[in-house]
Protein backbone atom coordinates (compact mmCIF):
# COMPACT_ATOMS: atom_id res chain seq x y z
CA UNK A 1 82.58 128.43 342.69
CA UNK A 2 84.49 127.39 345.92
CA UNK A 3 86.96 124.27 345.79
CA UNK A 4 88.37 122.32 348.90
CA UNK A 5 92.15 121.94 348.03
CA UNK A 6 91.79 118.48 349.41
CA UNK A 7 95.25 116.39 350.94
CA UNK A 8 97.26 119.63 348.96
CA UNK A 9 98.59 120.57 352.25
CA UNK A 10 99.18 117.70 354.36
CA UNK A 11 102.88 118.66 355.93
CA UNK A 12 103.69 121.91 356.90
CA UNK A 13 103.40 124.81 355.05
CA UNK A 14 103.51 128.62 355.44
CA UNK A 15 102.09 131.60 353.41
CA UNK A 16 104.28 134.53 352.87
CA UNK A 17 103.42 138.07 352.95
CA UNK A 18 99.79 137.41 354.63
CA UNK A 19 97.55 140.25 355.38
CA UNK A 20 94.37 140.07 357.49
CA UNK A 21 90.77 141.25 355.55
CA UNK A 22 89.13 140.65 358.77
CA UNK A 23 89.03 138.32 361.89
CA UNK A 24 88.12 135.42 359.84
CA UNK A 25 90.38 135.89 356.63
CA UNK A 26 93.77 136.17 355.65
CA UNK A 27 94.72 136.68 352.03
CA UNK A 28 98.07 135.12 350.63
CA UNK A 29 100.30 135.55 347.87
CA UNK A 30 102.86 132.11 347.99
CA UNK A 31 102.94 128.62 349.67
CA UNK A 32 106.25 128.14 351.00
CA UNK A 33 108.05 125.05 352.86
CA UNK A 34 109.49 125.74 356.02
CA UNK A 35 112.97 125.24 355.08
CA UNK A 36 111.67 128.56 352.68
CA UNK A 37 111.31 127.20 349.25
CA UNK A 38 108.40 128.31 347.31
CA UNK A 39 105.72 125.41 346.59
CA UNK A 40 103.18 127.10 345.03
CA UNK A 41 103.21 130.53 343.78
CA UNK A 42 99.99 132.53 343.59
CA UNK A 43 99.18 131.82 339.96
CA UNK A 44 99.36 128.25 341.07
CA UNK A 45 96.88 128.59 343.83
CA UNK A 46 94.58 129.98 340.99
CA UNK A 47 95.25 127.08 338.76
CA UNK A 48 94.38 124.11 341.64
CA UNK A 49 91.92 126.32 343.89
CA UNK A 50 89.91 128.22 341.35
CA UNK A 51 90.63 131.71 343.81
CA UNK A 52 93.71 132.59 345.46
CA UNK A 53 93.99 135.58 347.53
CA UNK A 54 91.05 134.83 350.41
CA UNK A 55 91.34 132.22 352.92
CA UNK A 56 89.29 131.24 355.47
CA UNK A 57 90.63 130.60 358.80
CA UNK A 58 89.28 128.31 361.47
CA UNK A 59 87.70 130.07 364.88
CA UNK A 60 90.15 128.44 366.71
CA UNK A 61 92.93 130.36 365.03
CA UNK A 62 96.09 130.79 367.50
CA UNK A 63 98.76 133.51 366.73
CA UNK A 64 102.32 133.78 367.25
CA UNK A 65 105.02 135.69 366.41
CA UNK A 66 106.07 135.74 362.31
CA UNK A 67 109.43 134.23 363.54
CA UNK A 68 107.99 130.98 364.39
CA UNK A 69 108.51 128.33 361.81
CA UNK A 70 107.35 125.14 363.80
CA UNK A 71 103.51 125.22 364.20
CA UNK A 72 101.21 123.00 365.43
CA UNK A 73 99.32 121.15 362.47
CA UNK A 74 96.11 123.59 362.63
CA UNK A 75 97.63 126.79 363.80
CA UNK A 76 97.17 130.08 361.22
CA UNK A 77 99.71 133.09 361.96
CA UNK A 78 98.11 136.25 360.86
CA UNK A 79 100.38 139.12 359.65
CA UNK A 80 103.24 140.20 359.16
CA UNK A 81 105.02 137.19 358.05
CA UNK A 82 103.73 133.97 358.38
CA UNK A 83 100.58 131.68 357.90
CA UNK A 84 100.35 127.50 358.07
CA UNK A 85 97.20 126.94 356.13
CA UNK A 86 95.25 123.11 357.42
CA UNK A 87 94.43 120.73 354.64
CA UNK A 88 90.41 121.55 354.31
CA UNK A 89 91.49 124.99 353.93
CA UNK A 90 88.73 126.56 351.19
CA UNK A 91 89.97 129.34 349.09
CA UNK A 92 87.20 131.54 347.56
CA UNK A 93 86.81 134.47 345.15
CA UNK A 94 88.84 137.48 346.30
CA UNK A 95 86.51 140.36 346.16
CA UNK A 96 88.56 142.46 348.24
CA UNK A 97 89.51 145.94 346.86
CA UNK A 98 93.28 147.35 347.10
CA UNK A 99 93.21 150.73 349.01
CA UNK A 100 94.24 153.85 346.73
CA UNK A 101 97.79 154.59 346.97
CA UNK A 102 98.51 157.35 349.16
CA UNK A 103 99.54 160.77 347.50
CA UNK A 104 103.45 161.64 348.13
CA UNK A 105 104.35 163.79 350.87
CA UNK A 106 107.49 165.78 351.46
CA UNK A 107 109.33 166.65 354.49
CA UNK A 108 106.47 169.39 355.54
CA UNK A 109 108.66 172.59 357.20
CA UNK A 110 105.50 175.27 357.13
CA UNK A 111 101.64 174.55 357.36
CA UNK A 112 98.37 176.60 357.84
CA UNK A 113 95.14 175.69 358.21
CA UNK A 114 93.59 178.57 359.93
CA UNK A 115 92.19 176.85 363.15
CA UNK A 116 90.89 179.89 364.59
CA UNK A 117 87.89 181.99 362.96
CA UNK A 118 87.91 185.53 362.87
CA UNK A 119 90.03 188.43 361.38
CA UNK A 120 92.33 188.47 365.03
CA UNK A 121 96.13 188.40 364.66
CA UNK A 122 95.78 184.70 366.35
CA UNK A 123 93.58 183.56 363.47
CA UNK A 124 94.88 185.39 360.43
CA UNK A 125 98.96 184.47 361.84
CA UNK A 126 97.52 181.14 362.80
CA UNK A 127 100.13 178.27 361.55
CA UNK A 128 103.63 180.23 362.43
CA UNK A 129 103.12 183.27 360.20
CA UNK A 130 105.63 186.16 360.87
CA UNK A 131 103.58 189.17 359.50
CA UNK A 132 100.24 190.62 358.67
CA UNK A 133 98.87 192.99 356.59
CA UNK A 134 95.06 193.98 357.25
CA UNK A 135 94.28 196.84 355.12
CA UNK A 136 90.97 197.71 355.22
CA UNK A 137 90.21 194.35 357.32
CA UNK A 138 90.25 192.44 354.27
CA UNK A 139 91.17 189.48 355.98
CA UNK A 140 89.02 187.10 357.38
CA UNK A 141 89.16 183.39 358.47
CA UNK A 142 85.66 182.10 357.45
CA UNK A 143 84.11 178.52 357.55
CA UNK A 144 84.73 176.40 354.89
CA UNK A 145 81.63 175.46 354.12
CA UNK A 146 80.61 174.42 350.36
CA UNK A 147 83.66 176.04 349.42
CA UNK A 148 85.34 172.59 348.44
CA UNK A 149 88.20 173.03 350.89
CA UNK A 150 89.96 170.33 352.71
CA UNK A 151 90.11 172.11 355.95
CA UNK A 152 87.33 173.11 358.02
CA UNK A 153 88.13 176.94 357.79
CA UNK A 154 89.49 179.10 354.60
CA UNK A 155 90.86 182.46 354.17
CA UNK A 156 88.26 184.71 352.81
CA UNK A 157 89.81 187.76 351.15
CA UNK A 158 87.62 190.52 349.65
CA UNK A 159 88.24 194.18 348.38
CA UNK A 160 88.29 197.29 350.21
CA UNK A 161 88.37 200.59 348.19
CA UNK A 162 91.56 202.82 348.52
CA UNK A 163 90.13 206.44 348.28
CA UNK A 164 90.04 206.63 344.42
CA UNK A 165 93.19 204.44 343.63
CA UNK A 166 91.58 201.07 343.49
CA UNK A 167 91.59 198.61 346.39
CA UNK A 168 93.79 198.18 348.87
CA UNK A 169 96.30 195.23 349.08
CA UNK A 170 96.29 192.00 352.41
CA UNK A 171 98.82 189.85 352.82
CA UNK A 172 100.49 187.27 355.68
CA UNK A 173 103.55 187.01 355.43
CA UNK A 174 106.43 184.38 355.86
CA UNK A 175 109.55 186.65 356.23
CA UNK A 176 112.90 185.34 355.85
CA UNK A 177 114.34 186.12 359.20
CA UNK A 178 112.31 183.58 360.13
CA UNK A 179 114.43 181.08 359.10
CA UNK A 180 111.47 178.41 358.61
CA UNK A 181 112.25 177.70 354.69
CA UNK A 182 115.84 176.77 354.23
CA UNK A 183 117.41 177.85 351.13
CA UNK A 184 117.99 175.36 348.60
CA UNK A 185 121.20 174.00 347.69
CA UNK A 186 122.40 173.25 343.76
CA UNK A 187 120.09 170.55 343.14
CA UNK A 188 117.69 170.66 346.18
CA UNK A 189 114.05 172.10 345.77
CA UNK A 190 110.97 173.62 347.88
CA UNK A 191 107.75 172.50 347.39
CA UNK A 192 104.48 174.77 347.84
CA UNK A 193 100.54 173.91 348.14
CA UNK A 194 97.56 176.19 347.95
CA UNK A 195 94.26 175.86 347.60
CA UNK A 196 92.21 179.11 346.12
CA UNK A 197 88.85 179.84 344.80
CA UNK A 198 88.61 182.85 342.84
CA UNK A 199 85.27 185.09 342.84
CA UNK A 200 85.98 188.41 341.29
CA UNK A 201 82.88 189.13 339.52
CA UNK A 202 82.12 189.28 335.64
CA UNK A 203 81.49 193.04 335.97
CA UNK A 204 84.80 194.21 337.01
CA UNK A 205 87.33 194.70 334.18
CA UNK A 206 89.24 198.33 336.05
CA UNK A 207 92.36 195.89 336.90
CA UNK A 208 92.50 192.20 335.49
CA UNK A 209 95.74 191.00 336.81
CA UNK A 210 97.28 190.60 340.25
CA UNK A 211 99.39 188.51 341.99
CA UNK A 212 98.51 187.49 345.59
CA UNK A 213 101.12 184.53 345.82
CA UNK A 214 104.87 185.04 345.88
CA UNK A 215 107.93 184.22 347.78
CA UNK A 216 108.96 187.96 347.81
CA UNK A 217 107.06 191.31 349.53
CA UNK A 218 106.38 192.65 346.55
CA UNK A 219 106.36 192.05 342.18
CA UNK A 220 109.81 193.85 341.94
CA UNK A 221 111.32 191.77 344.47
CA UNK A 222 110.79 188.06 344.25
CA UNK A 223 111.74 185.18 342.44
CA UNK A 224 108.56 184.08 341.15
CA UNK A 225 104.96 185.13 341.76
CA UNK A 226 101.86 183.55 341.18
CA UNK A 227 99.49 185.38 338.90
CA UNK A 228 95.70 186.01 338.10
CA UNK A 229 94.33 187.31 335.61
CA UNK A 230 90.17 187.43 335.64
CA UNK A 231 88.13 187.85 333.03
CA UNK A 232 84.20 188.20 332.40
CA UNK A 233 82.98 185.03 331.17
CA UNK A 234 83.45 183.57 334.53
CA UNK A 235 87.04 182.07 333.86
CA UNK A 236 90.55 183.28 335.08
CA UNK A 237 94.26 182.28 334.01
CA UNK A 238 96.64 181.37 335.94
CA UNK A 239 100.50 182.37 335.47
CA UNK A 240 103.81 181.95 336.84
CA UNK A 241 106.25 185.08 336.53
CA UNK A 242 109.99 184.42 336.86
CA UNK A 243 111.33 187.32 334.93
CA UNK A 244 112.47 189.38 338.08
CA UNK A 245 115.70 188.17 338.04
CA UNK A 246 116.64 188.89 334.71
CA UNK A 247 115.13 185.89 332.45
CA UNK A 248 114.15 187.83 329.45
CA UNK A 249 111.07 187.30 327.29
CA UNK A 250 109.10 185.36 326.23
CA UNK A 251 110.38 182.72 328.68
CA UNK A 252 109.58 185.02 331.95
CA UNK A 253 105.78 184.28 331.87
CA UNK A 254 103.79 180.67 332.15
CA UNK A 255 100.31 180.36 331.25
CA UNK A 256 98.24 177.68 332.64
CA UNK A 257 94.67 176.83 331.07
CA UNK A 258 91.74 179.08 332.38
CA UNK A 259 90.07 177.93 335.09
CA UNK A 260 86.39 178.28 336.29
CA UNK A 261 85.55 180.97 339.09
CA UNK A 262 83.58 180.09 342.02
CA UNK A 263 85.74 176.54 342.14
CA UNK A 264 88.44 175.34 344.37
CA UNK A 265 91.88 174.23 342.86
CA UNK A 266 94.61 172.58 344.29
CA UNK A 267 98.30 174.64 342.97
CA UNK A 268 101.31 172.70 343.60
CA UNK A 269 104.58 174.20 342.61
CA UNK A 270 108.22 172.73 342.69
CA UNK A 271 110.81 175.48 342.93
CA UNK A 272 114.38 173.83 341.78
CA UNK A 273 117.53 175.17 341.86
CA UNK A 274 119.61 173.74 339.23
CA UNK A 275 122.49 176.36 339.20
CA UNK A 276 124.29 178.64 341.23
CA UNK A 277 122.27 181.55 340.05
CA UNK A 278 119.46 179.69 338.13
CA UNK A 279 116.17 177.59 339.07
CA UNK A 280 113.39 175.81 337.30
CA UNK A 281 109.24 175.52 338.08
CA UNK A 282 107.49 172.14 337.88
CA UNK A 283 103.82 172.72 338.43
CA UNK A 284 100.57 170.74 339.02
CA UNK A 285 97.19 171.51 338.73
CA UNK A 286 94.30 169.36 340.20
CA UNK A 287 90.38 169.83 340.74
CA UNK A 288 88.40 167.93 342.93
CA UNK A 289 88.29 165.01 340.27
CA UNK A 290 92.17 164.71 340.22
CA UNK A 291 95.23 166.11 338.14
CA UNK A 292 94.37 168.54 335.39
CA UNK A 293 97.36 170.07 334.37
CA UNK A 294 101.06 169.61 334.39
CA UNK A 295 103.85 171.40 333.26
CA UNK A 296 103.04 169.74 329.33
CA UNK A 297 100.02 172.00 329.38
CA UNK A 298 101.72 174.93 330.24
CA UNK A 299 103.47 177.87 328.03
CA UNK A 300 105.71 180.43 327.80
CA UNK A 301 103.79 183.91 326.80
CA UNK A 302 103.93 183.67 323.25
CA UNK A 303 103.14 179.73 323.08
CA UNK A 304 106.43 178.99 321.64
CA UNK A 305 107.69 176.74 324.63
CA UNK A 306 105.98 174.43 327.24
CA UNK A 307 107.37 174.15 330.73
CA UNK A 308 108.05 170.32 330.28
CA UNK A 309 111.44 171.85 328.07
CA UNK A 310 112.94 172.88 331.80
CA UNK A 311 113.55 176.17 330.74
CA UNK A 312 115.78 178.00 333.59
CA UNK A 313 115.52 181.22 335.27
CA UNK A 314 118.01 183.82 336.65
CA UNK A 315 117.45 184.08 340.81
CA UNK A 316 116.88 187.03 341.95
CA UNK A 317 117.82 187.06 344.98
CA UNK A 318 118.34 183.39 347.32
CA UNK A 319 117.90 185.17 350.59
CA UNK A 320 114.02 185.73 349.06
CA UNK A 321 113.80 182.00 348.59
CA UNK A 322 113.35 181.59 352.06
CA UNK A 323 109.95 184.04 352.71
CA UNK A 324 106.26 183.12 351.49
CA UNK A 325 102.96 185.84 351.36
CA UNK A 326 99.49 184.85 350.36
CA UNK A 327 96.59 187.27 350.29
CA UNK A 328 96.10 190.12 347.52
CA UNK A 329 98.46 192.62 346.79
CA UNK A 330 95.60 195.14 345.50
CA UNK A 331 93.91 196.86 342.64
CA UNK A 332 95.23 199.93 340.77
CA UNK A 333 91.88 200.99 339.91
CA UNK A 334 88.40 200.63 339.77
CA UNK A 335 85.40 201.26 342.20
CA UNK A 336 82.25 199.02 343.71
CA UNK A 337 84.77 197.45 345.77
CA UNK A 338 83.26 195.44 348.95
CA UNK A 339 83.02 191.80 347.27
CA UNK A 340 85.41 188.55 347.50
CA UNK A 341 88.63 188.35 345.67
CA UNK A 342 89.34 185.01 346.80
CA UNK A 343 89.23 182.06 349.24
CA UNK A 344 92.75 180.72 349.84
CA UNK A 345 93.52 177.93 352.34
CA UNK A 346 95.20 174.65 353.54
CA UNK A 347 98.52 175.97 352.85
CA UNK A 348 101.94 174.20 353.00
CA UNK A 349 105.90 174.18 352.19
CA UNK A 350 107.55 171.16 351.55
CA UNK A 351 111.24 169.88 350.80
CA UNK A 352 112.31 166.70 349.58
CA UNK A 353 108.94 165.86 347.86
CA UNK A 354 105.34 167.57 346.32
CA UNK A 355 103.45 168.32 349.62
CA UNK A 356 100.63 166.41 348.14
CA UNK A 357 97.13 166.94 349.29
CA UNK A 358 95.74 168.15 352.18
């Protein structure tokens, strides 16, 4: 029910922190004097008005900068600061709804969308990449379409058979000559994002692990890698390998829960170096409902340790810190090659802060 907060404001009066719903409201969170006491707060408003974030303003409403404390008896200043609010003022139910707080973003230093369609150096180096790696022409920027990607095209990978030694390995490449990721300093961190979609089929079972994300060129030569390992009841498992540097079992392999093929995932992984030779992983997990898993849900190999311990690693090598690949690095055997490893996409490197959603 609406009240008229009759002969309550019959001397000047201002509203702090007022924000506009539309060209007719203004919502308000105090009642201040203008020598800038507080009168009455909002739980007071409640109390006398029956409502208290919504008011209605008059047609005639005349702004003026936030500044301005001296107004004219029925003047209303709309955001940022200031409001003077006339005596017949009626204050109804707020039925306004807060917007959703944005996700955080760090200082973004690498991006890739794939803009351009096609399997073209442009598209496939689209974003600033340094290298590519086409064997076979299993590289292709596709649509997007029903995929559940946040970008309106996606890197489509698929398999390619290598003679009789499995299928051959793709990758683009973010070498460190390129100067684009800075290594991190004791206490300083690099945030990554990707977005993938596995699809290896049920039927293949030849090769059941690779690892097509990784800041170095290769599995004997990076820091940590990004594994997947498929299996056939139309799951996979994601891991995180930091062992190349010298962390020993069982704390050189992380196990996320399986996932479900043929469904887009968000990966977001904070690399932090706590030590002169060491670093830790923090890593997220989200569907297209929201945050799945975090580093509580995650073990070492043999179960004994979760990665919300902050176990460290041994570096490998800081100069790798600085280089980035995404693709497939192959299969050591198998045959019936031709279909989709995986759509990856919407790609990014962060400092300061988790990248955050695309």
């Amino acid at each position: 029910m609406k009240r008229t907060i009759a002969g309550l404001f019959s001397f000047l009066l201002i509203a702090s922190t007022a924000v506009a719903q539309d060209s007719s409201q203004v919502a308000i969170t105090s009642i201040v004097v203008a020598g800038g006491d507080t009168l009455y707060s909002a739980s007071h408003l409640v109390m006398l008005a029956g409502s208290v974030d919504t008011v209605y303003l008059p047609a005639d409403t005349v702004f003026i900068p936030p500044d301005t404390v001296m107004l004219p008896p029925d003047t209303v200043v709309l955001p940022p600061d200031t409001i003077q609010i006339p005596c017949d003022t009626v204050v109804p139910p707020d039925t306004t709804t807060p917007p959703d707080t944005p996700p955080s973003q760090g200082n973004t230093v690498f991006t890739s969308d794939f803009n351009i369609l096609g399997s073209s150096n442009a598209a496939l180096l689209n974003g600033g990449w340094d290298q590519l790696l086409n064997n076979g022409d299993a590289l292709t920027v596709v649509s997007s379409a029903g995929l559940e990607f946040p970008t309106p095209n996606v890197l489509r990978i698929h398999t390619t058979a290598r003679g009789s030694r499995g299928a051959y390995s793709a990758n683009i490449r973010l070498l460190p000559t390129s100067n684009v990721i800075p290594v991190p300093s004791v206490g300083e961190s690099i945030f990554y994002r990707w977005y993938i979609r596995m699809m290896v089929p049920n039927s293949y079972t030849a090769d059941n692990l690779t690892h097509p994300i990784q800041d170095g060129r290769s599995g004997g030569s990076d820091n940590w890698q990004f594994e997947v390992v498929t299996q056939t009841n139309g799951r996979w498992t994601p891991r995180f390998f930091t062992g190349t540097g010298g962390t020993s079992w069982p704390n050189y392999r992380w196990v996320v829960p399986s996932l479900e093929k043929n469904r887009t995932y968000r990966f977001e992984l904070q690399v932090h170096r706590n030590g002169s030779g060491t670093f830790q992983i923090h890593v997220r997990v989200y569907d297209s409902a929201g945050l799945l898993y975090t580093d509580a849900d995650i073990q070492n190999v043999n179960g004994s340790a979760r990665l919300s311990s902050n176990p460290s690693f041994r570096i490998y090598d800081l100069n790798v810190f600085k280089g980035w690949q995404i693709g497939l690095n192959g299969f050591s055997a198998g045959s019936g090659f031709g279909w989709v490893y995986s759509y990856q996409g919407a790609v990014a490197v962060c400092v300061d802060d988790w990248c955050g959603a695309r």
